[in-house]
PDB file of N, CA and C in Angstrom:
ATOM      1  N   UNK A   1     133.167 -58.881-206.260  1.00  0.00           N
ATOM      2  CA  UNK A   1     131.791 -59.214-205.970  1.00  0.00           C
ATOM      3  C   UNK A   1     131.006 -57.959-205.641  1.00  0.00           C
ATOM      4  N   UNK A   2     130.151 -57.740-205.881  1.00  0.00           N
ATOM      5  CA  UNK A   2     129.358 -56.714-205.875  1.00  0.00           C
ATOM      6  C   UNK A   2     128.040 -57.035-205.055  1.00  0.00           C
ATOM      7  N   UNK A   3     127.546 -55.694-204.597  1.00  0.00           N
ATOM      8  CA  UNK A   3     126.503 -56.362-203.301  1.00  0.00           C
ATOM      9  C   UNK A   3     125.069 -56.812-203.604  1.00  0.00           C
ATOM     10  N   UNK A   4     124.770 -56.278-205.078  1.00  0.00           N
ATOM     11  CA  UNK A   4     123.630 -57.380-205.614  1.00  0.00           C
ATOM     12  C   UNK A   4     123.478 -58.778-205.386  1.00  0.00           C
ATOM     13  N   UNK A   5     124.697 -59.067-205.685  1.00  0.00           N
ATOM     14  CA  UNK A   5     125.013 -60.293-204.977  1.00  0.00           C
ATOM     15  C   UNK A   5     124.359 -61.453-203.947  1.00  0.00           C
ATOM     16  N   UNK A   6     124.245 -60.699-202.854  1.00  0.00           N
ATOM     17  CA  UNK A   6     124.247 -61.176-202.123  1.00  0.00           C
ATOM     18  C   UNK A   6     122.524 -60.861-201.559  1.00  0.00           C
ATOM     19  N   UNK A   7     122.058 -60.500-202.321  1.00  0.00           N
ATOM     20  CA  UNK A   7     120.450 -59.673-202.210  1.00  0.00           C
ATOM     21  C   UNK A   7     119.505 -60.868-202.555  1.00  0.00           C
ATOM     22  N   UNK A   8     119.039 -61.351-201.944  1.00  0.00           N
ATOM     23  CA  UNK A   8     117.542 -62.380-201.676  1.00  0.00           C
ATOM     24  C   UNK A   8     116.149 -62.234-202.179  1.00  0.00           C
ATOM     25  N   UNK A   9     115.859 -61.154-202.932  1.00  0.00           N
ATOM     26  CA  UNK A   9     115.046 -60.732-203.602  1.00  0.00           C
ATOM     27  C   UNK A   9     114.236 -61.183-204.016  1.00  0.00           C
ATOM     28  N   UNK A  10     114.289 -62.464-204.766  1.00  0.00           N
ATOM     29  CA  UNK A  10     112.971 -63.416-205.177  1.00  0.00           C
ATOM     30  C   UNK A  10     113.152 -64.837-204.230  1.00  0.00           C
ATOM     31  N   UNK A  11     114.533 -65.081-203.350  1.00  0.00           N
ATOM     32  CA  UNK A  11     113.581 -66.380-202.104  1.00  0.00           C
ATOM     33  C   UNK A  11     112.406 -65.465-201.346  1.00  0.00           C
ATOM     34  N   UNK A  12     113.104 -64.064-200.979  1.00  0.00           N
ATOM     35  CA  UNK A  12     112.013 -63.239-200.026  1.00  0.00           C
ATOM     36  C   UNK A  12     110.306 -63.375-200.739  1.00  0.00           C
ATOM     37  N   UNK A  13     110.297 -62.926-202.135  1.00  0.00           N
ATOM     38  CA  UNK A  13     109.185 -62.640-202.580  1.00  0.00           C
ATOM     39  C   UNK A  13     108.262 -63.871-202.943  1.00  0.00           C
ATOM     40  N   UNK A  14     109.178 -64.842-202.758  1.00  0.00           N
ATOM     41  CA  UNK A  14     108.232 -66.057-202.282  1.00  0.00           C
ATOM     42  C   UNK A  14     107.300 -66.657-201.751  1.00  0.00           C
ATOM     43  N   UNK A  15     108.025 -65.922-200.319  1.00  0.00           N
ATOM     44  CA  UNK A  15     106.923 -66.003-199.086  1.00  0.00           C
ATOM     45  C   UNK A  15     106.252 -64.633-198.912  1.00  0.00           C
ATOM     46  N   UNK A  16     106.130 -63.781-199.512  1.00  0.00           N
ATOM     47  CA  UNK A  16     105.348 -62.808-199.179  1.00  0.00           C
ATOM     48  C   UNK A  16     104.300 -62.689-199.231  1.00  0.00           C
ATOM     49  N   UNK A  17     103.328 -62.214-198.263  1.00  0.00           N
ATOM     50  CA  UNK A  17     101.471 -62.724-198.521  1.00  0.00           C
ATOM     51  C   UNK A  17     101.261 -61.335-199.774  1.00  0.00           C
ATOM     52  N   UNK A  18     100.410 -61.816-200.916  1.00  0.00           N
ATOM     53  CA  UNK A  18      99.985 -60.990-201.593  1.00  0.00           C
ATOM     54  C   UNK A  18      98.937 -60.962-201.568  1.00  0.00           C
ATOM     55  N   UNK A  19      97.680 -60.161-201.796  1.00  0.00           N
ATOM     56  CA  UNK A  19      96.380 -59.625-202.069  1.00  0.00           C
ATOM     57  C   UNK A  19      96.096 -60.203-203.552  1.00  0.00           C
ATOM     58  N   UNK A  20      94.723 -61.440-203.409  1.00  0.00           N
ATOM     59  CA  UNK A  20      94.587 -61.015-204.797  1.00  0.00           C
ATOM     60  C   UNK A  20      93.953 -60.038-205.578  1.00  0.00           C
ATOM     61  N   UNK A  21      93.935 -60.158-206.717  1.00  0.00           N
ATOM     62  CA  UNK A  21      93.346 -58.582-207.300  1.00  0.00           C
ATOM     63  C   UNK A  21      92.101 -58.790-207.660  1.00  0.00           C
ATOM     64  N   UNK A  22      90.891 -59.541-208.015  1.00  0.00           N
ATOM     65  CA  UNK A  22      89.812 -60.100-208.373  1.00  0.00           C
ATOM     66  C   UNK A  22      89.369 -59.553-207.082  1.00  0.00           C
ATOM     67  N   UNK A  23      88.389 -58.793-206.878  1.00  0.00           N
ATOM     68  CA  UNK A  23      87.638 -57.642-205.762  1.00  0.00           C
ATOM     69  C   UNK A  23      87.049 -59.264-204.741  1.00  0.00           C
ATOM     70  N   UNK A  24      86.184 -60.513-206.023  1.00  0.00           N
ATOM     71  CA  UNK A  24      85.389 -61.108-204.929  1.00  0.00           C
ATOM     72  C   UNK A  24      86.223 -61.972-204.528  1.00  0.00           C
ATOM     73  N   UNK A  25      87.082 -62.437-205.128  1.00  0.00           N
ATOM     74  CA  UNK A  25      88.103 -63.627-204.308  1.00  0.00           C
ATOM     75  C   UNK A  25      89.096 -63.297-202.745  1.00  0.00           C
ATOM     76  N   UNK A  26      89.288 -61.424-203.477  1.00  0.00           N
ATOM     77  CA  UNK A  26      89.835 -60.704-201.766  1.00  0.00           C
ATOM     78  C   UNK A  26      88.544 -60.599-200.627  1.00  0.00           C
ATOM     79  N   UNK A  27      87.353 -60.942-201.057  1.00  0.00           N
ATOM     80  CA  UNK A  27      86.339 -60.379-200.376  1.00  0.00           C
ATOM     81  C   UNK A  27      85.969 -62.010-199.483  1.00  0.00           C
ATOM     82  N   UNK A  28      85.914 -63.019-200.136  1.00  0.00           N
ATOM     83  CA  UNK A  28      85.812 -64.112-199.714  1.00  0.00           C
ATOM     84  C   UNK A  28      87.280 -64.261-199.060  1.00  0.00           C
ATOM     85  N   UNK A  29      88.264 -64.365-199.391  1.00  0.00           N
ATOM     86  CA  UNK A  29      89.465 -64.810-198.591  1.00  0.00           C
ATOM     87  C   UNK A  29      89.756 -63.941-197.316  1.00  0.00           C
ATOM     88  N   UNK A  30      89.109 -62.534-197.087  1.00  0.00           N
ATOM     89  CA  UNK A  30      88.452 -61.781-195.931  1.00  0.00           C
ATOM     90  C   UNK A  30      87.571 -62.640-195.328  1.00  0.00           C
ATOM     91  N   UNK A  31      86.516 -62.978-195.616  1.00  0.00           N
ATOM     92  CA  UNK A  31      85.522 -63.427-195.066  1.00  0.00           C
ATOM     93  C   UNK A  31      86.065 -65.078-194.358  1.00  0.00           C
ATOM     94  N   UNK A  32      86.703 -65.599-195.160  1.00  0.00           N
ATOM     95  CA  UNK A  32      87.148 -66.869-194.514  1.00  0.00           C
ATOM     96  C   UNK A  32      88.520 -66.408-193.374  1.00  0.00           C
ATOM     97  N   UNK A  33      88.993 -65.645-193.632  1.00  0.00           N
ATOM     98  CA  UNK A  33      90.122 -65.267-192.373  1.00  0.00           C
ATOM     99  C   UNK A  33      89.381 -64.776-190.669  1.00  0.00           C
ATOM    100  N   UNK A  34      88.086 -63.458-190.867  1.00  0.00           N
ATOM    101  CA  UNK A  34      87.336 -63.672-190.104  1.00  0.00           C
ATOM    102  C   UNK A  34      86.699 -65.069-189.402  1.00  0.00           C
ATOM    103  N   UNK A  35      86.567 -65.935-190.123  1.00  0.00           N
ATOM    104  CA  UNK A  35      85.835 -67.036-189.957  1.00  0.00           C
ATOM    105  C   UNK A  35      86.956 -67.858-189.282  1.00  0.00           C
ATOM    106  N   UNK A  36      87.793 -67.866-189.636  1.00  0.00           N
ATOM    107  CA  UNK A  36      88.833 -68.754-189.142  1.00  0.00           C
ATOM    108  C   UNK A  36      89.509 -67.966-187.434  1.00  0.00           C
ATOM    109  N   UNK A  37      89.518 -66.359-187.673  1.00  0.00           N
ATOM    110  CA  UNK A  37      89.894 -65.871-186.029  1.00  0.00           C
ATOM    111  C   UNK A  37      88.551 -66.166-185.233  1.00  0.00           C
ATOM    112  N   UNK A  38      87.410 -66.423-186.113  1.00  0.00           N
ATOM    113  CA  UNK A  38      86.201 -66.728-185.216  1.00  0.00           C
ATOM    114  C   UNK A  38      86.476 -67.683-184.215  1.00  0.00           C
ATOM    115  N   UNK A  39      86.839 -68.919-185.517  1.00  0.00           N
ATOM    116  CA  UNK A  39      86.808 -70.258-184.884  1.00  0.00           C
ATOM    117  C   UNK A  39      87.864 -70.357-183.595  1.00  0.00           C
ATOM    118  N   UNK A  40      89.275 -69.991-184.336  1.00  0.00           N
ATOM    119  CA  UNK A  40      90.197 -69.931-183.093  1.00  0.00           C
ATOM    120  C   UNK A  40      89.938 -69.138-181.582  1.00  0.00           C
ATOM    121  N   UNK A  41      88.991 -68.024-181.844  1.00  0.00           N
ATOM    122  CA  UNK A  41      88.749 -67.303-180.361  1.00  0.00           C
ATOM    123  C   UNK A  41      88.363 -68.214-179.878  1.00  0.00           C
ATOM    124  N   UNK A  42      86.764 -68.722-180.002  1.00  0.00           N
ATOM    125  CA  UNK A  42      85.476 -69.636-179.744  1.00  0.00           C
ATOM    126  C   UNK A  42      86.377 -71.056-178.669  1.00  0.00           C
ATOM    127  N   UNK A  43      87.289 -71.911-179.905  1.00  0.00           N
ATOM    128  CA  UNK A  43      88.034 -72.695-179.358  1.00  0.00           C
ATOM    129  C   UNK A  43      88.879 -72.619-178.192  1.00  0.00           C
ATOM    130  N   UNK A  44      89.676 -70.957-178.152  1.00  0.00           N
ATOM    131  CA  UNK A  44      90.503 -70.953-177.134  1.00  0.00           C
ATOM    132  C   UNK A  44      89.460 -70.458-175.542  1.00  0.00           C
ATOM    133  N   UNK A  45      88.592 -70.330-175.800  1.00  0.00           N
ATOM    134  CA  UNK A  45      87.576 -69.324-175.269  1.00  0.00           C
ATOM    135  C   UNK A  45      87.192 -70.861-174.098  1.00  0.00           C
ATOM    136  N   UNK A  46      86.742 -71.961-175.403  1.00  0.00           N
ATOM    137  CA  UNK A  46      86.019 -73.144-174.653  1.00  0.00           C
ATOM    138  C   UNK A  46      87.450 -73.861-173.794  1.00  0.00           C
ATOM    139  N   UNK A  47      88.397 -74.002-174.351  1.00  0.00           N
ATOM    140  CA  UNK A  47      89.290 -74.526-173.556  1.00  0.00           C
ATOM    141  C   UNK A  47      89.760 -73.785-172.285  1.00  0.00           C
ATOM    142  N   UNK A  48      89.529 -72.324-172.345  1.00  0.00           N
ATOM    143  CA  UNK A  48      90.399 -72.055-170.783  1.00  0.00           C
ATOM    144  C   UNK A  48      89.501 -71.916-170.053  1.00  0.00           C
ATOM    145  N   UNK A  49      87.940 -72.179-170.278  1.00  0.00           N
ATOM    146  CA  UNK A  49      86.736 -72.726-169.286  1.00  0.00           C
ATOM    147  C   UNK A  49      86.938 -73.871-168.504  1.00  0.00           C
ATOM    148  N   UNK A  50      87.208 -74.626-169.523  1.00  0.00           N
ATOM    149  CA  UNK A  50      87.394 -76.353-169.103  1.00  0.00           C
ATOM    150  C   UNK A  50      88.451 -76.131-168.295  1.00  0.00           C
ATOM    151  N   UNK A  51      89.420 -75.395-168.766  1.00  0.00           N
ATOM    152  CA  UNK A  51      91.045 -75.488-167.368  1.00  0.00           C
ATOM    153  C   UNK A  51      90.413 -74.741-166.246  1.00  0.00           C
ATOM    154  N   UNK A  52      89.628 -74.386-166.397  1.00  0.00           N
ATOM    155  CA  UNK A  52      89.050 -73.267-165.041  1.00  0.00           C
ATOM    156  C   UNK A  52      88.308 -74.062-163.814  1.00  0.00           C
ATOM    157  N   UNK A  53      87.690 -74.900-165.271  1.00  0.00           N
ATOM    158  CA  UNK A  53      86.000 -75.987-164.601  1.00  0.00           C
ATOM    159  C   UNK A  53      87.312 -77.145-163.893  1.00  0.00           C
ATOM    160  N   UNK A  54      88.152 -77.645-164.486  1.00  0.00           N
ATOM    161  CA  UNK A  54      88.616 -78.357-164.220  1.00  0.00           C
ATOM    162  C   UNK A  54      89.709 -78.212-163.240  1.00  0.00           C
ATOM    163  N   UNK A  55      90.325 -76.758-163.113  1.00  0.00           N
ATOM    164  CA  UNK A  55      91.186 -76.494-161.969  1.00  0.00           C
ATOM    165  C   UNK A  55      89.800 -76.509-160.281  1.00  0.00           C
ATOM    166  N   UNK A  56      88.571 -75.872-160.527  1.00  0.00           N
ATOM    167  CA  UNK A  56      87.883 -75.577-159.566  1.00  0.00           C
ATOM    168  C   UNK A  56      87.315 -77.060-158.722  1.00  0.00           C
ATOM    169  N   UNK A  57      87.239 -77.797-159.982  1.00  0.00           N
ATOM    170  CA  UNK A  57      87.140 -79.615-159.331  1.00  0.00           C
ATOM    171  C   UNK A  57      87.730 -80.074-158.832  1.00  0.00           C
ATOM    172  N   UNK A  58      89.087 -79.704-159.211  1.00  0.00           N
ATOM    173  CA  UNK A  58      90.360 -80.144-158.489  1.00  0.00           C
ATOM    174  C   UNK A  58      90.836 -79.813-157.190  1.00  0.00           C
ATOM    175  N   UNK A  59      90.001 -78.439-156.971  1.00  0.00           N
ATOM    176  CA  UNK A  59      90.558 -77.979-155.757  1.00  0.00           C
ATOM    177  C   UNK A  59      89.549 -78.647-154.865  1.00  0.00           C
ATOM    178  N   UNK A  60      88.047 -78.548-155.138  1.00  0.00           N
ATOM    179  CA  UNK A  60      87.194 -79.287-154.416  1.00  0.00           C
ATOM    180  C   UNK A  60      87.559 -80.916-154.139  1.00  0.00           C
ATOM    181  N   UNK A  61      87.548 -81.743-154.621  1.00  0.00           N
ATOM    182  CA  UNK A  61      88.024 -82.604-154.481  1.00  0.00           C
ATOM    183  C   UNK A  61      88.950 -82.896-153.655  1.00  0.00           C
ATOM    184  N   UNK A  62      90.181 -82.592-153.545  1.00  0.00           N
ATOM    185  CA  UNK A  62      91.711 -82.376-152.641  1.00  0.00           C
ATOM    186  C   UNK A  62      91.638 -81.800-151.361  1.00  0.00           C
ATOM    187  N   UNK A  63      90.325 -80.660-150.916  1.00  0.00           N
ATOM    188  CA  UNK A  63      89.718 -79.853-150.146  1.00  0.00           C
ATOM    189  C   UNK A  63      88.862 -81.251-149.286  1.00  0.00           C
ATOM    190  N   UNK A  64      88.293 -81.877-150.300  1.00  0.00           N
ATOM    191  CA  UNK A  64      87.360 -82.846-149.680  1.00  0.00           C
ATOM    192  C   UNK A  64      88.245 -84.058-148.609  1.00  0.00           C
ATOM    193  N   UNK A  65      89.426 -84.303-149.229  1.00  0.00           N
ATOM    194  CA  UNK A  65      90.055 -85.394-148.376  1.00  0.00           C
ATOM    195  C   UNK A  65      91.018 -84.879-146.716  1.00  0.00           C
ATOM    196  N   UNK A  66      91.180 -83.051-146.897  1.00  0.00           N
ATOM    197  CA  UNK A  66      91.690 -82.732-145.346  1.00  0.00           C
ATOM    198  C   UNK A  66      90.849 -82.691-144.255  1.00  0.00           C
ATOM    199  N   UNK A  67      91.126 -83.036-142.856  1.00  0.00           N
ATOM    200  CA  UNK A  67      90.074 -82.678-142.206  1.00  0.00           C
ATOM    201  C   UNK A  67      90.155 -81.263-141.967  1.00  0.00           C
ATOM    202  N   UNK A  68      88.974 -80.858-141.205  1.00  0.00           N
ATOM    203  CA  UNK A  68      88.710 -79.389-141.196  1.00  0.00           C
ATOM    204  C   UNK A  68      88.378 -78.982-139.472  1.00  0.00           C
ATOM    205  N   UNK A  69      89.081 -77.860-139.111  1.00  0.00           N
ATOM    206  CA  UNK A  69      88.642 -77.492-137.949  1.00  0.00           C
ATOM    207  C   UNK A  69      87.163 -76.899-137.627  1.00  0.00           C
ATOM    208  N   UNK A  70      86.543 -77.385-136.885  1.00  0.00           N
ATOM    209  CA  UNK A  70      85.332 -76.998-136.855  1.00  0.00           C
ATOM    210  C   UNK A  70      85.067 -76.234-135.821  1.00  0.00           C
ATOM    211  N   UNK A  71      85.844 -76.411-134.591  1.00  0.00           N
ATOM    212  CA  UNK A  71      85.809 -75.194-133.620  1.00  0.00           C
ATOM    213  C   UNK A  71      86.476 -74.335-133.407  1.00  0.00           C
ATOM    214  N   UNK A  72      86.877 -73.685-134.474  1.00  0.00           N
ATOM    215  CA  UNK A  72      87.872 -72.328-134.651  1.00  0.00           C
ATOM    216  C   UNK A  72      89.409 -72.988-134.420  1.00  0.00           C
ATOM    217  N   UNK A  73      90.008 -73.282-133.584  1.00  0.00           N
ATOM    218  CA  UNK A  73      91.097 -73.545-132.728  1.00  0.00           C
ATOM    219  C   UNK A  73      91.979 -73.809-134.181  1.00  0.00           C
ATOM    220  N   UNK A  74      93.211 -73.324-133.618  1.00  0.00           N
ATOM    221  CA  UNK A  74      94.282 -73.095-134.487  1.00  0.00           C
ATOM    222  C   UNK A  74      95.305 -73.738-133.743  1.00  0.00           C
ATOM    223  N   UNK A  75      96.010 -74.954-133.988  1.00  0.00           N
ATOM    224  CA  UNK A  75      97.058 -75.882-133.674  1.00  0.00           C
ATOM    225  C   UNK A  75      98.384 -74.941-133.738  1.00  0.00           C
ATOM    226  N   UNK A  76      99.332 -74.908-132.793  1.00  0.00           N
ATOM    227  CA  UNK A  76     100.786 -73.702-133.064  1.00  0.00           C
ATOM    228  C   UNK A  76     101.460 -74.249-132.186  1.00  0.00           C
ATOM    229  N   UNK A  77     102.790 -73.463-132.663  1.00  0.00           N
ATOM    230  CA  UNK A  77     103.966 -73.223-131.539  1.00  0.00           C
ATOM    231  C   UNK A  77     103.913 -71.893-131.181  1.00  0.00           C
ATOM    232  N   UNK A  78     104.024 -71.319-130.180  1.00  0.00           N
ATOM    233  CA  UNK A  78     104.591 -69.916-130.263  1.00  0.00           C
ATOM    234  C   UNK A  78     105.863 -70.059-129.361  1.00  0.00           C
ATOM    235  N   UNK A  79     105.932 -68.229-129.391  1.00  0.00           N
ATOM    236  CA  UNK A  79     107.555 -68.135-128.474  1.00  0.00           C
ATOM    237  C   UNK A  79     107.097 -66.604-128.032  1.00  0.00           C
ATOM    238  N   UNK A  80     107.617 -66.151-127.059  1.00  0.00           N
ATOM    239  CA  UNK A  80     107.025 -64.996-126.948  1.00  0.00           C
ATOM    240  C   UNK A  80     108.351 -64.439-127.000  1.00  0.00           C
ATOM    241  N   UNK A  81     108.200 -63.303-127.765  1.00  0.00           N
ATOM    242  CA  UNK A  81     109.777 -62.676-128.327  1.00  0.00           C
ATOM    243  C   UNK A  81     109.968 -61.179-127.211  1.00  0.00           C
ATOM    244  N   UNK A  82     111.404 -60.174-126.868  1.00  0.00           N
ATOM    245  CA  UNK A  82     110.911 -59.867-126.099  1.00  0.00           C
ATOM    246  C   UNK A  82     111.252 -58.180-127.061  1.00  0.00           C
ATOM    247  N   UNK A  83     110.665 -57.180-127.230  1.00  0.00           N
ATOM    248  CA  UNK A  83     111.263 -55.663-127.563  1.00  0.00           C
ATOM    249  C   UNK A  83     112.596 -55.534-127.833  1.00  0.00           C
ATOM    250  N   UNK A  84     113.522 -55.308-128.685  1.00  0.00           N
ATOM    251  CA  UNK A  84     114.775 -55.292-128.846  1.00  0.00           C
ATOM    252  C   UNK A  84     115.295 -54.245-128.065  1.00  0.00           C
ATOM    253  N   UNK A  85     116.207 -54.012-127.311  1.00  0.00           N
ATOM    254  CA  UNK A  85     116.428 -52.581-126.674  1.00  0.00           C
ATOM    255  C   UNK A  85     117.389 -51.973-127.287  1.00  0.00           C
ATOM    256  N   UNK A  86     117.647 -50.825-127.954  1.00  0.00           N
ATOM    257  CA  UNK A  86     118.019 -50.082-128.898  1.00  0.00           C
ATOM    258  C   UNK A  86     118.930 -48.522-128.032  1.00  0.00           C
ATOM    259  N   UNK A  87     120.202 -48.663-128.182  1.00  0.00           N
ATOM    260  CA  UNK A  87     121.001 -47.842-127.165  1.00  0.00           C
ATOM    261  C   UNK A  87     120.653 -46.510-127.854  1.00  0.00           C
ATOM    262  N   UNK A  88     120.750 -45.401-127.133  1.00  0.00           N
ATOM    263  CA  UNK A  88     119.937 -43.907-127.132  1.00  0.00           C
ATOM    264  C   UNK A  88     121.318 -43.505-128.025  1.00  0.00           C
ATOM    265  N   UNK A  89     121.492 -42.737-128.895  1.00  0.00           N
ATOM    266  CA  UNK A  89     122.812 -42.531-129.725  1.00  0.00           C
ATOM    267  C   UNK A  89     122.492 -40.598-129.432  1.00  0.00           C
ATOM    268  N   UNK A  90     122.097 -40.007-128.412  1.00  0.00           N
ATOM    269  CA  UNK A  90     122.291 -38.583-128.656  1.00  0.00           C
ATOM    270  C   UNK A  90     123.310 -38.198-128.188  1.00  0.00           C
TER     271      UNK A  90
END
């Protein structure tokens, strides 16, 4: 067996994007590829507004149902811890 063989040469060239050669058909199939990354920016552009608009509602909303301290005061436990004492090593 020889290693030609085993060489893929025309499934590959199948899928390969080619250019056509007609100047206005490459010039239009440019123009519609622009048009098409247009559309996709525009689209992704409007949707991560809406996740934005719609995360910022969400927080308002959820914000709206805790109560809220109104005179500063901060609810706690504490502990009062004391200086570790650390033996002199000279």
């Amino acid at each position: 067996m020889s290693a030609r063989s085993f060489h893929f040469s025309g499934f590959r060239a199948a899928f390969a994007p080619r250019k056509p050669r007609h100047p206005l058909l490459r010039l239009a199939l440019g123009l519609l590829g622009l048009v098409l990354l247009g559309v996709l920016v525009f689209f992704s552009l409007f949707v991560g507004a809406a996740m934005i608009a719609a995360g910022l509602v969400y927080k308002l909303v959820s914000q709206r149902r805790k109560p809220v301290a109104r005179d500063g005061a901060v609810e706690g436990e504490y502990r009062v811890v004391r200086k570790p004492v650390l033996p002199l090593s000279r």
